[in-house]
N, C-alpha and C. Protein backbone atom coordinates (compact mmCIF):
# COMPACT_ATOMS: atom_id res chain seq x y z
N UNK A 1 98.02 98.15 89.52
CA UNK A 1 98.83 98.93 90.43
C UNK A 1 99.61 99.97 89.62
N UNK A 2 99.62 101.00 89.70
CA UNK A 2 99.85 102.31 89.37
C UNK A 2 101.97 102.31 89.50
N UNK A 3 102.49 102.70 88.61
CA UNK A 3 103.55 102.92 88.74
C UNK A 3 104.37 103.84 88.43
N UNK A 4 105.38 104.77 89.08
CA UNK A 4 105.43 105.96 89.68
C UNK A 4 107.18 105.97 89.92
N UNK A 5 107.75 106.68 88.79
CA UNK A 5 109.09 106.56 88.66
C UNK A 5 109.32 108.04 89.09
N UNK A 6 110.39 108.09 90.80
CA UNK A 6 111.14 109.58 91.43
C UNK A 6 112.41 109.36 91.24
N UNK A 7 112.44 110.76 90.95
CA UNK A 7 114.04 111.34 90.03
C UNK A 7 114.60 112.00 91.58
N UNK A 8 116.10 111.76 91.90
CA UNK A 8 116.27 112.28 92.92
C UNK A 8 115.95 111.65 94.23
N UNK A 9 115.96 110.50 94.01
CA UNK A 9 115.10 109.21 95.40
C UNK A 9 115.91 109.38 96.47
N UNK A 10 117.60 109.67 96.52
CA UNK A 10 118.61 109.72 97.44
C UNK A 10 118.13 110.51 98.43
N UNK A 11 117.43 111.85 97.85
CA UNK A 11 117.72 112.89 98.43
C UNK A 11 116.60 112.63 99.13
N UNK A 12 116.44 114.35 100.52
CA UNK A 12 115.38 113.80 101.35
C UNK A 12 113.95 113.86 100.50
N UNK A 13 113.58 115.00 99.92
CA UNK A 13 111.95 115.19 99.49
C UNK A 13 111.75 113.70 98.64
N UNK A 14 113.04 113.36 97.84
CA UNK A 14 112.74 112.02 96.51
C UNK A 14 112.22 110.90 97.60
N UNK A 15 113.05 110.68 98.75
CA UNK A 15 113.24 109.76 99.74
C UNK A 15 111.89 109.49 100.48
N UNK A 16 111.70 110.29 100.70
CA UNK A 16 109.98 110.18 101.93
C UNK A 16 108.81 110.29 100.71
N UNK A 17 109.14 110.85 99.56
CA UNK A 17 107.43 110.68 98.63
C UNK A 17 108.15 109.16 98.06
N UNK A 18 109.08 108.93 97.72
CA UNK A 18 109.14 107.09 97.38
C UNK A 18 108.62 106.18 98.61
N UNK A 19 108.82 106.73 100.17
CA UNK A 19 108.47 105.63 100.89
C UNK A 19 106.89 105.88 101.02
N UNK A 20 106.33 107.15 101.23
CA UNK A 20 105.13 107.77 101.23
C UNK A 20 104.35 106.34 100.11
N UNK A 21 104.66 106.87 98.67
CA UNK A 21 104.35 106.25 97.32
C UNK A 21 104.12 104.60 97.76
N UNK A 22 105.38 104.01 98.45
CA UNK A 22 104.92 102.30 98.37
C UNK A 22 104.35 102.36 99.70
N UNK A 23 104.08 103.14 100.71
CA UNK A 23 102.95 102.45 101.88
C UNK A 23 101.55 102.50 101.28
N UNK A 24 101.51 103.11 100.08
CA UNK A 24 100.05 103.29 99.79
C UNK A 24 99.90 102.21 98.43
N UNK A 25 100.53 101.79 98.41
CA UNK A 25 100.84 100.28 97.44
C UNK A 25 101.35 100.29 96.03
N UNK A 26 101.67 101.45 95.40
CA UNK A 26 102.19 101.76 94.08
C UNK A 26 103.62 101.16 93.85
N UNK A 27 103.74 100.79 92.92
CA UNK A 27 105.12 100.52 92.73
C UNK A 27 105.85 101.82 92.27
N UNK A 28 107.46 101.55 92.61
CA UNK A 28 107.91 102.41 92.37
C UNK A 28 109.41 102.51 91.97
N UNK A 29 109.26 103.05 90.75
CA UNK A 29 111.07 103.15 90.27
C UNK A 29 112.03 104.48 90.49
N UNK A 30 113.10 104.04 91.48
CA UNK A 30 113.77 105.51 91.93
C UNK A 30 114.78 105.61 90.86
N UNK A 31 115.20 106.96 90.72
CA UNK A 31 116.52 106.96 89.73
C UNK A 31 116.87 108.15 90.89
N UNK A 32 118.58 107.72 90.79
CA UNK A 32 119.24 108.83 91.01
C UNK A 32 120.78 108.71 90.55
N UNK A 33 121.56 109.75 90.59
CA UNK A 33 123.24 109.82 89.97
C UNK A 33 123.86 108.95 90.86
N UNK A 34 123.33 109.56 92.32
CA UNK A 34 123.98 108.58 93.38
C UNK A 34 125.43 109.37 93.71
N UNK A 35 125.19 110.64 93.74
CA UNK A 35 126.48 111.73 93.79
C UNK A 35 126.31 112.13 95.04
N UNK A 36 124.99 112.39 95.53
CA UNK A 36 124.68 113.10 97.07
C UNK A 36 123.46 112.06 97.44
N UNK A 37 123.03 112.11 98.35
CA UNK A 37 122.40 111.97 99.57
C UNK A 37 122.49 110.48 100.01
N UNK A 38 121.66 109.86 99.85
CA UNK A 38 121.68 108.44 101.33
C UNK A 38 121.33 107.33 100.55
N UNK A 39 122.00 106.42 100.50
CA UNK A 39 121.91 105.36 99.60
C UNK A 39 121.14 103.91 100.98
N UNK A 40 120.63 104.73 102.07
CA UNK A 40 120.70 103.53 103.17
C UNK A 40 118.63 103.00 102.91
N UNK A 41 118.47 104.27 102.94
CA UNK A 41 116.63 104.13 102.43
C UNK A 41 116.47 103.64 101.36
N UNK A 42 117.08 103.49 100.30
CA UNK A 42 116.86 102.83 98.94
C UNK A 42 117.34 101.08 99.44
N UNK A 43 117.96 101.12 100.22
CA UNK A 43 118.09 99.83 100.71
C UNK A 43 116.94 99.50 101.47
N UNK A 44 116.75 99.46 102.45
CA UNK A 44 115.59 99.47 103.62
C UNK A 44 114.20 99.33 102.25
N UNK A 45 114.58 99.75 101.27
CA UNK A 45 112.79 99.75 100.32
C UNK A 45 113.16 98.78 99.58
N UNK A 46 113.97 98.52 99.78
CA UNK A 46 114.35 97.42 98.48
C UNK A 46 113.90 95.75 99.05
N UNK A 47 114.30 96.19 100.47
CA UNK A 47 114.31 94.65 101.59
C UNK A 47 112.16 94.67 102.03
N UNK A 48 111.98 95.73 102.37
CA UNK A 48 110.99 95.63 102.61
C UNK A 48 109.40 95.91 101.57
N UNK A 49 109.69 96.62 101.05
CA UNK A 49 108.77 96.29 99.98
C UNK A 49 108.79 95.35 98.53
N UNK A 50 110.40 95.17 98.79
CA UNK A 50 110.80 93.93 97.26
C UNK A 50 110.03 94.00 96.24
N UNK A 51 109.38 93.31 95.63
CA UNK A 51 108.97 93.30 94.28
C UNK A 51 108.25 94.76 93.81
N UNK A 52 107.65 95.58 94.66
CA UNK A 52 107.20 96.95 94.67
C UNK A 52 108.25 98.26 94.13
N UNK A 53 109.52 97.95 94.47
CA UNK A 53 110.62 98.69 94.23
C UNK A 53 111.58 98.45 93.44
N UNK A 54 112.55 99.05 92.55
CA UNK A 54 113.36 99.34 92.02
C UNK A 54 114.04 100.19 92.45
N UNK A 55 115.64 100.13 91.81
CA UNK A 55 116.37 102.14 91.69
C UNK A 55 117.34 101.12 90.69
N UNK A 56 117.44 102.74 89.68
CA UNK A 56 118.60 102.46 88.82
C UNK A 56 119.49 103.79 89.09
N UNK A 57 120.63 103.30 88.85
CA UNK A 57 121.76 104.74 88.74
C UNK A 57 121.48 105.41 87.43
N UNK A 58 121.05 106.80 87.47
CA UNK A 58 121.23 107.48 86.06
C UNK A 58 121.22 109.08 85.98
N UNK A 59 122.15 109.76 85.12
CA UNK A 59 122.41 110.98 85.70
C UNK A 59 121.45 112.06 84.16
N UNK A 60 120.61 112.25 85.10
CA UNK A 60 119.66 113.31 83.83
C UNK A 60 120.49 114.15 82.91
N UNK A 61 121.99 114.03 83.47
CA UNK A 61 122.67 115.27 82.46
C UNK A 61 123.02 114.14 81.25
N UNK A 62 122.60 112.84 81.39
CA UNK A 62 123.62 111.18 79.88
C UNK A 62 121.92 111.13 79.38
N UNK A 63 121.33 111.45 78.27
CA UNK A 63 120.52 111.27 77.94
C UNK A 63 120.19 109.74 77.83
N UNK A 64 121.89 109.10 77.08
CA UNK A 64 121.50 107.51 77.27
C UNK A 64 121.05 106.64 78.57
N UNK A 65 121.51 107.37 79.68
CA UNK A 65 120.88 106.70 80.55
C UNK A 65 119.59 106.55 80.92
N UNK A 66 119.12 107.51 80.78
CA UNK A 66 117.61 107.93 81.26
C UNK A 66 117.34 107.21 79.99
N UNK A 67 117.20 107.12 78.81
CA UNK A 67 116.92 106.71 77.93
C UNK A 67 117.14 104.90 78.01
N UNK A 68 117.54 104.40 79.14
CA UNK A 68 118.07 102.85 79.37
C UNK A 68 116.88 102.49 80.39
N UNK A 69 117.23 103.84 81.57
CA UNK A 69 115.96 103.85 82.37
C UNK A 69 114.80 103.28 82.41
N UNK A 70 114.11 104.44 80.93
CA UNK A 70 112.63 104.24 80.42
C UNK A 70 112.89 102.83 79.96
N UNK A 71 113.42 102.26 78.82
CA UNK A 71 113.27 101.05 78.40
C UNK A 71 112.91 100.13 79.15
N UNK A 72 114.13 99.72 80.56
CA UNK A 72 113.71 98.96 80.98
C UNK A 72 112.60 98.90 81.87
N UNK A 73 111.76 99.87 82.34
CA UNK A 73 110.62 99.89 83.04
C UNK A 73 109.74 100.57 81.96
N UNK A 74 108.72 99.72 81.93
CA UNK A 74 107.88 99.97 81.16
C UNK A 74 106.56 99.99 81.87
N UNK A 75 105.39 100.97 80.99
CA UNK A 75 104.05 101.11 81.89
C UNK A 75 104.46 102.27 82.85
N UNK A 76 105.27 103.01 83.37
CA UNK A 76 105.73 103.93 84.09
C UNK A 76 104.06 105.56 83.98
N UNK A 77 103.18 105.46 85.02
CA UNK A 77 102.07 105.91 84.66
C UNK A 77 102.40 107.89 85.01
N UNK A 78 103.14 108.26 86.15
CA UNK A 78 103.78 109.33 86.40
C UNK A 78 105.23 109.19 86.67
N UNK A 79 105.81 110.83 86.73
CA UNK A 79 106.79 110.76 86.82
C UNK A 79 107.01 111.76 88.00
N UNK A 80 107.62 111.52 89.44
CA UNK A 80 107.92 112.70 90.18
C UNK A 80 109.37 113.10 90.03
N UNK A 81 109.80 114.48 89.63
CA UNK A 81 110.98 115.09 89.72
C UNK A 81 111.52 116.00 90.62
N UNK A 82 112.45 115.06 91.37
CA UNK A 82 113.13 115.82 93.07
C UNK A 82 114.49 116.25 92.37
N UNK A 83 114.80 115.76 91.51
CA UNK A 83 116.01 115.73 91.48
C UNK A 83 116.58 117.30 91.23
N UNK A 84 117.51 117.19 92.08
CA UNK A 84 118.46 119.03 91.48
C UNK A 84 119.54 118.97 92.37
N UNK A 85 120.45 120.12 92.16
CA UNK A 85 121.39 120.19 92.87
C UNK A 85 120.98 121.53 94.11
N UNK A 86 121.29 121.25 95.03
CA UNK A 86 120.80 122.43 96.12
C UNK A 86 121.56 123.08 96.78
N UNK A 87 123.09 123.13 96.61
CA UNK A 87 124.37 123.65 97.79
C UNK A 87 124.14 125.33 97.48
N UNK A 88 123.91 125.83 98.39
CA UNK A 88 124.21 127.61 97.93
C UNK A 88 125.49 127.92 97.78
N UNK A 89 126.43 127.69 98.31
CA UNK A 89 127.84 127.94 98.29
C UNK A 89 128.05 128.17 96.93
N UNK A 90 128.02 126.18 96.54
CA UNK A 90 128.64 126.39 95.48
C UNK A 90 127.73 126.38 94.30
N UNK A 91 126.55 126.59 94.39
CA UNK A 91 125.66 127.57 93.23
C UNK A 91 125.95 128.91 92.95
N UNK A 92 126.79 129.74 94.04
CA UNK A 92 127.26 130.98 93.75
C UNK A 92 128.49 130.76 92.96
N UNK A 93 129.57 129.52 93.42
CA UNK A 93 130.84 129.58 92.99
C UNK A 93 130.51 129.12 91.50
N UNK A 94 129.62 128.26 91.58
CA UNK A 94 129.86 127.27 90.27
C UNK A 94 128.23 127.44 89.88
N UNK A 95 127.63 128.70 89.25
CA UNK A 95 126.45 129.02 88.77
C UNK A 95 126.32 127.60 86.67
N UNK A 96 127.34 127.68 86.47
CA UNK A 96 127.76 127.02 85.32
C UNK A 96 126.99 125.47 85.58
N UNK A 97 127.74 124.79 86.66
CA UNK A 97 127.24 123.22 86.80
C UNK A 97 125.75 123.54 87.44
N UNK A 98 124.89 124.45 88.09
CA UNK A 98 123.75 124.36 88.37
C UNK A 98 122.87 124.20 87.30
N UNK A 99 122.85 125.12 86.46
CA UNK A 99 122.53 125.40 85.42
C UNK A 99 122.53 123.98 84.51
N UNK A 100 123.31 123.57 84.19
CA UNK A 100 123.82 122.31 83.41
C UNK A 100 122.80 120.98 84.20
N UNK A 101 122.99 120.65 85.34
CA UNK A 101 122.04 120.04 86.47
C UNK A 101 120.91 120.08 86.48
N UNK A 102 120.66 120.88 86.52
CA UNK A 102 119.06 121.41 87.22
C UNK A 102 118.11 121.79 86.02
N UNK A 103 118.83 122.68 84.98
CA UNK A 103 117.72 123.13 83.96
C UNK A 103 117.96 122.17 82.84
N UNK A 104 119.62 121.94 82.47
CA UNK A 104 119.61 120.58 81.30
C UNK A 104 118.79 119.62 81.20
N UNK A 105 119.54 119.22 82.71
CA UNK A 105 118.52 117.71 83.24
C UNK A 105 117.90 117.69 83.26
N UNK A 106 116.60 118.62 83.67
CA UNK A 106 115.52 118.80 83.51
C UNK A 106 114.75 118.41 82.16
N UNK A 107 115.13 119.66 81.14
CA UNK A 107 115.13 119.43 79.69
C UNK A 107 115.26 117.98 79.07
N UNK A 108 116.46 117.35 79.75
CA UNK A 108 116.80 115.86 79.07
C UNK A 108 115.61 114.88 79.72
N UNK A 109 115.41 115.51 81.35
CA UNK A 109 114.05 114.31 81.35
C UNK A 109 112.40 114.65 80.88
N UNK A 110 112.13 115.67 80.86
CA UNK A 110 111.50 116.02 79.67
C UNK A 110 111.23 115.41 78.39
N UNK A 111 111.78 115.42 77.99
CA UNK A 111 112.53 115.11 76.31
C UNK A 111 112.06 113.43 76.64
N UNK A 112 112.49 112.61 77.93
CA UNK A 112 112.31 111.29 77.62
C UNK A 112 111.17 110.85 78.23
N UNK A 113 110.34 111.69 78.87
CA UNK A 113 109.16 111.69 79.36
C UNK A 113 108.10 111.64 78.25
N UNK A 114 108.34 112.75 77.47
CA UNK A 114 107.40 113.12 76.13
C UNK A 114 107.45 111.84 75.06
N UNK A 115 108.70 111.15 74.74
CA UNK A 115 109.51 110.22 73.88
C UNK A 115 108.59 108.99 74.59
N UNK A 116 108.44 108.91 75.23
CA UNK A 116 107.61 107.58 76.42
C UNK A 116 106.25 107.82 76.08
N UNK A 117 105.38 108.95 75.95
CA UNK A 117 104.24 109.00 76.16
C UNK A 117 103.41 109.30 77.76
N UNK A 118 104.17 109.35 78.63
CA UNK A 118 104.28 109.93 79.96
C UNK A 118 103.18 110.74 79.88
N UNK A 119 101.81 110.84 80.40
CA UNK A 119 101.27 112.41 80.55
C UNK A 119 101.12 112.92 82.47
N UNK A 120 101.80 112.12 82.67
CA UNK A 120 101.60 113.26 84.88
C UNK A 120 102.92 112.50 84.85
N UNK A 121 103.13 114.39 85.67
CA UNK A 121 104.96 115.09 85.88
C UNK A 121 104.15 115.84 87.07
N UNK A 122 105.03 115.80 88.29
CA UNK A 122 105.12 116.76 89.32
C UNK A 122 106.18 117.10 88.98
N UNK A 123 106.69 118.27 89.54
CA UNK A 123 108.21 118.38 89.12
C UNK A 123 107.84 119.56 90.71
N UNK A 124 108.71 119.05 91.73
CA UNK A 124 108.76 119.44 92.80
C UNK A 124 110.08 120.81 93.28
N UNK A 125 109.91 122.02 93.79
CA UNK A 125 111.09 122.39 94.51
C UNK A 125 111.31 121.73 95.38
N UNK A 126 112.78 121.95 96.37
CA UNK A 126 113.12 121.27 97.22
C UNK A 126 112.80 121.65 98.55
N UNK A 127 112.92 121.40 99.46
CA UNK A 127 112.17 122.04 100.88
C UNK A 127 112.71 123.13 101.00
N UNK A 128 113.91 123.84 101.01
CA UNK A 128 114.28 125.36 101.38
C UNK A 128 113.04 126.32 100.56
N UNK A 129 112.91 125.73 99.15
CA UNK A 129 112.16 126.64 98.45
C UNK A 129 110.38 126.24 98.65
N UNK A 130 110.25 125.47 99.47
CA UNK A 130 108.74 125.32 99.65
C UNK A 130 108.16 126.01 101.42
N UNK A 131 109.33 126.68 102.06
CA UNK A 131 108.96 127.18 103.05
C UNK A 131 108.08 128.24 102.92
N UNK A 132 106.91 128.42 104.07
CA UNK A 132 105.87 130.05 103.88
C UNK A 132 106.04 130.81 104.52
N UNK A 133 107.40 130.57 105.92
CA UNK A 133 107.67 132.01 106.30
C UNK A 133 108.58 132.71 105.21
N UNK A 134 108.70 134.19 105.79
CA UNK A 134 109.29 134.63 104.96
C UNK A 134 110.93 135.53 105.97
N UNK A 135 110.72 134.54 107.14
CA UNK A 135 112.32 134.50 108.06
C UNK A 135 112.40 133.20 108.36
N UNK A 136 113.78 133.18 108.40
CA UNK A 136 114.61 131.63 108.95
C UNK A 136 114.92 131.55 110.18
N UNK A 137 114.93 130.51 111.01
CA UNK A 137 114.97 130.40 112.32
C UNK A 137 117.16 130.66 112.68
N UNK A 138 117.74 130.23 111.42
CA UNK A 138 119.02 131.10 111.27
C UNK A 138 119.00 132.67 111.59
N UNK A 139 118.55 132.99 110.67
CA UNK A 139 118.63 134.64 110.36
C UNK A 139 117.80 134.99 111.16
N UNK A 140 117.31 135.15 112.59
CA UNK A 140 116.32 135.56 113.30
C UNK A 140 116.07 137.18 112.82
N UNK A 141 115.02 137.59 112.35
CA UNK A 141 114.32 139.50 112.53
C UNK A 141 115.15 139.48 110.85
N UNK A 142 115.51 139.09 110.27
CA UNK A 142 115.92 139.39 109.16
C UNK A 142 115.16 138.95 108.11
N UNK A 143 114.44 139.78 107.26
CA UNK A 143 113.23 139.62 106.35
C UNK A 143 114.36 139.38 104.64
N UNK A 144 113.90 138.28 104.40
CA UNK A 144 114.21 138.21 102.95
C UNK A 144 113.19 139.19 101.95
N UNK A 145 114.20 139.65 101.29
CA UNK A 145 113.24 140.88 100.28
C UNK A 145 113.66 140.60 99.06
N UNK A 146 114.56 139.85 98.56
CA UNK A 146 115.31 139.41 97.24
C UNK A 146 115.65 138.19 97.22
N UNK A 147 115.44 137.21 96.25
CA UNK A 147 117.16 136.32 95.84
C UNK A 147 117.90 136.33 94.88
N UNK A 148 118.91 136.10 95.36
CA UNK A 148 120.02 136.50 94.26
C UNK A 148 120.58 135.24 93.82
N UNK A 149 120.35 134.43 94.75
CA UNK A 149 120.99 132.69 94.63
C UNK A 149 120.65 132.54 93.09
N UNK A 150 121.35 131.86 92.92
CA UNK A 150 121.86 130.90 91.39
C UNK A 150 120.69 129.65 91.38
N UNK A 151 121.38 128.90 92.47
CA UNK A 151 120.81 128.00 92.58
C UNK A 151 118.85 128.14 92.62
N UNK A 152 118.18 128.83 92.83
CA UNK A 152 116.95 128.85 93.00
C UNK A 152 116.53 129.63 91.36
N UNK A 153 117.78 130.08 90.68
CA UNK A 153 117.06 130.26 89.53
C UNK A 153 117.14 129.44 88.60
N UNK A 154 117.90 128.33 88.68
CA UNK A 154 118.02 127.10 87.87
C UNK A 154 116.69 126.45 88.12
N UNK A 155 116.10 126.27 88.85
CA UNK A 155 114.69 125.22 89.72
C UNK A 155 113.65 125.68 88.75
């Protein structure tokens, strides 16, 4: 059985490819900081698929953690990466912590991916950035022609 550690499990995209991942029988280890999204589905997988599932708390920006991570799960055959920070607001206010988040963390799980011997990485955008129109059902008749967001240049 194939095993398949998602970065970012809280959130929604980490959340539905971890439940996606164990209906099709893989085991699976979630990591997340546990700063944002829903801690109620990591429950619900924990009760119902049991021995199939894991989650550990670990924040890609503490190298030691991720580095505690890998140890204790071993055999880990891919790695999917949801994890990032996504607020536009405060990716404009606070371009500094995106950056630090999104491209560090990145880098740091990287770094412990390679250190493992790891060879399959998805490394996913998040749903705003995987849409194919090119208008929002917000912004009706208004054509995006630029971004300027912070946040989508950290990803």
């Amino acid at each position: 059985m194939k095993k398949v550690l998602v970065t970012g499990a809280r959130g929604y995209i980490g959340a539905v490819a971890t439940y996606l991942l164990l209906q099709k029988g893989y085991k699976v280890v979630a990591v997340d900081n546990f700063f944002t999204g829903y801690r109620e589905p990591l429950k619900k997988f924990e009760s119902k698929f049991k021995s199939k599932f894991k989650y550990h708390q670990a924040d890609l920006n503490d190298p030691s953690s991720l580095k505690k991570v890998f140890s204790l799960e071993e055999n880990i055959d891919a790695v999917l990466h949801y994890a990032a920070s996504c607020l536009v607001n405060e990716s404009m206010e606070n371009p500094q912590k995106y950056f630090q988040n999104n491209v560090v963390g990145t880098h740091n799980l990287l770094t412990q991916i390679i250190e493992s011997g790891i060879n399959n990485i998805v490394f996913h955008q998040r749903a705003l950035c995987m849409a194919k129109q090119s208008t929002f059902q917000l912004m009706r008749n208004i054509r995006l022609t630029r971004r300027i967001r912070t946040d989508l240049a950290s990803e």
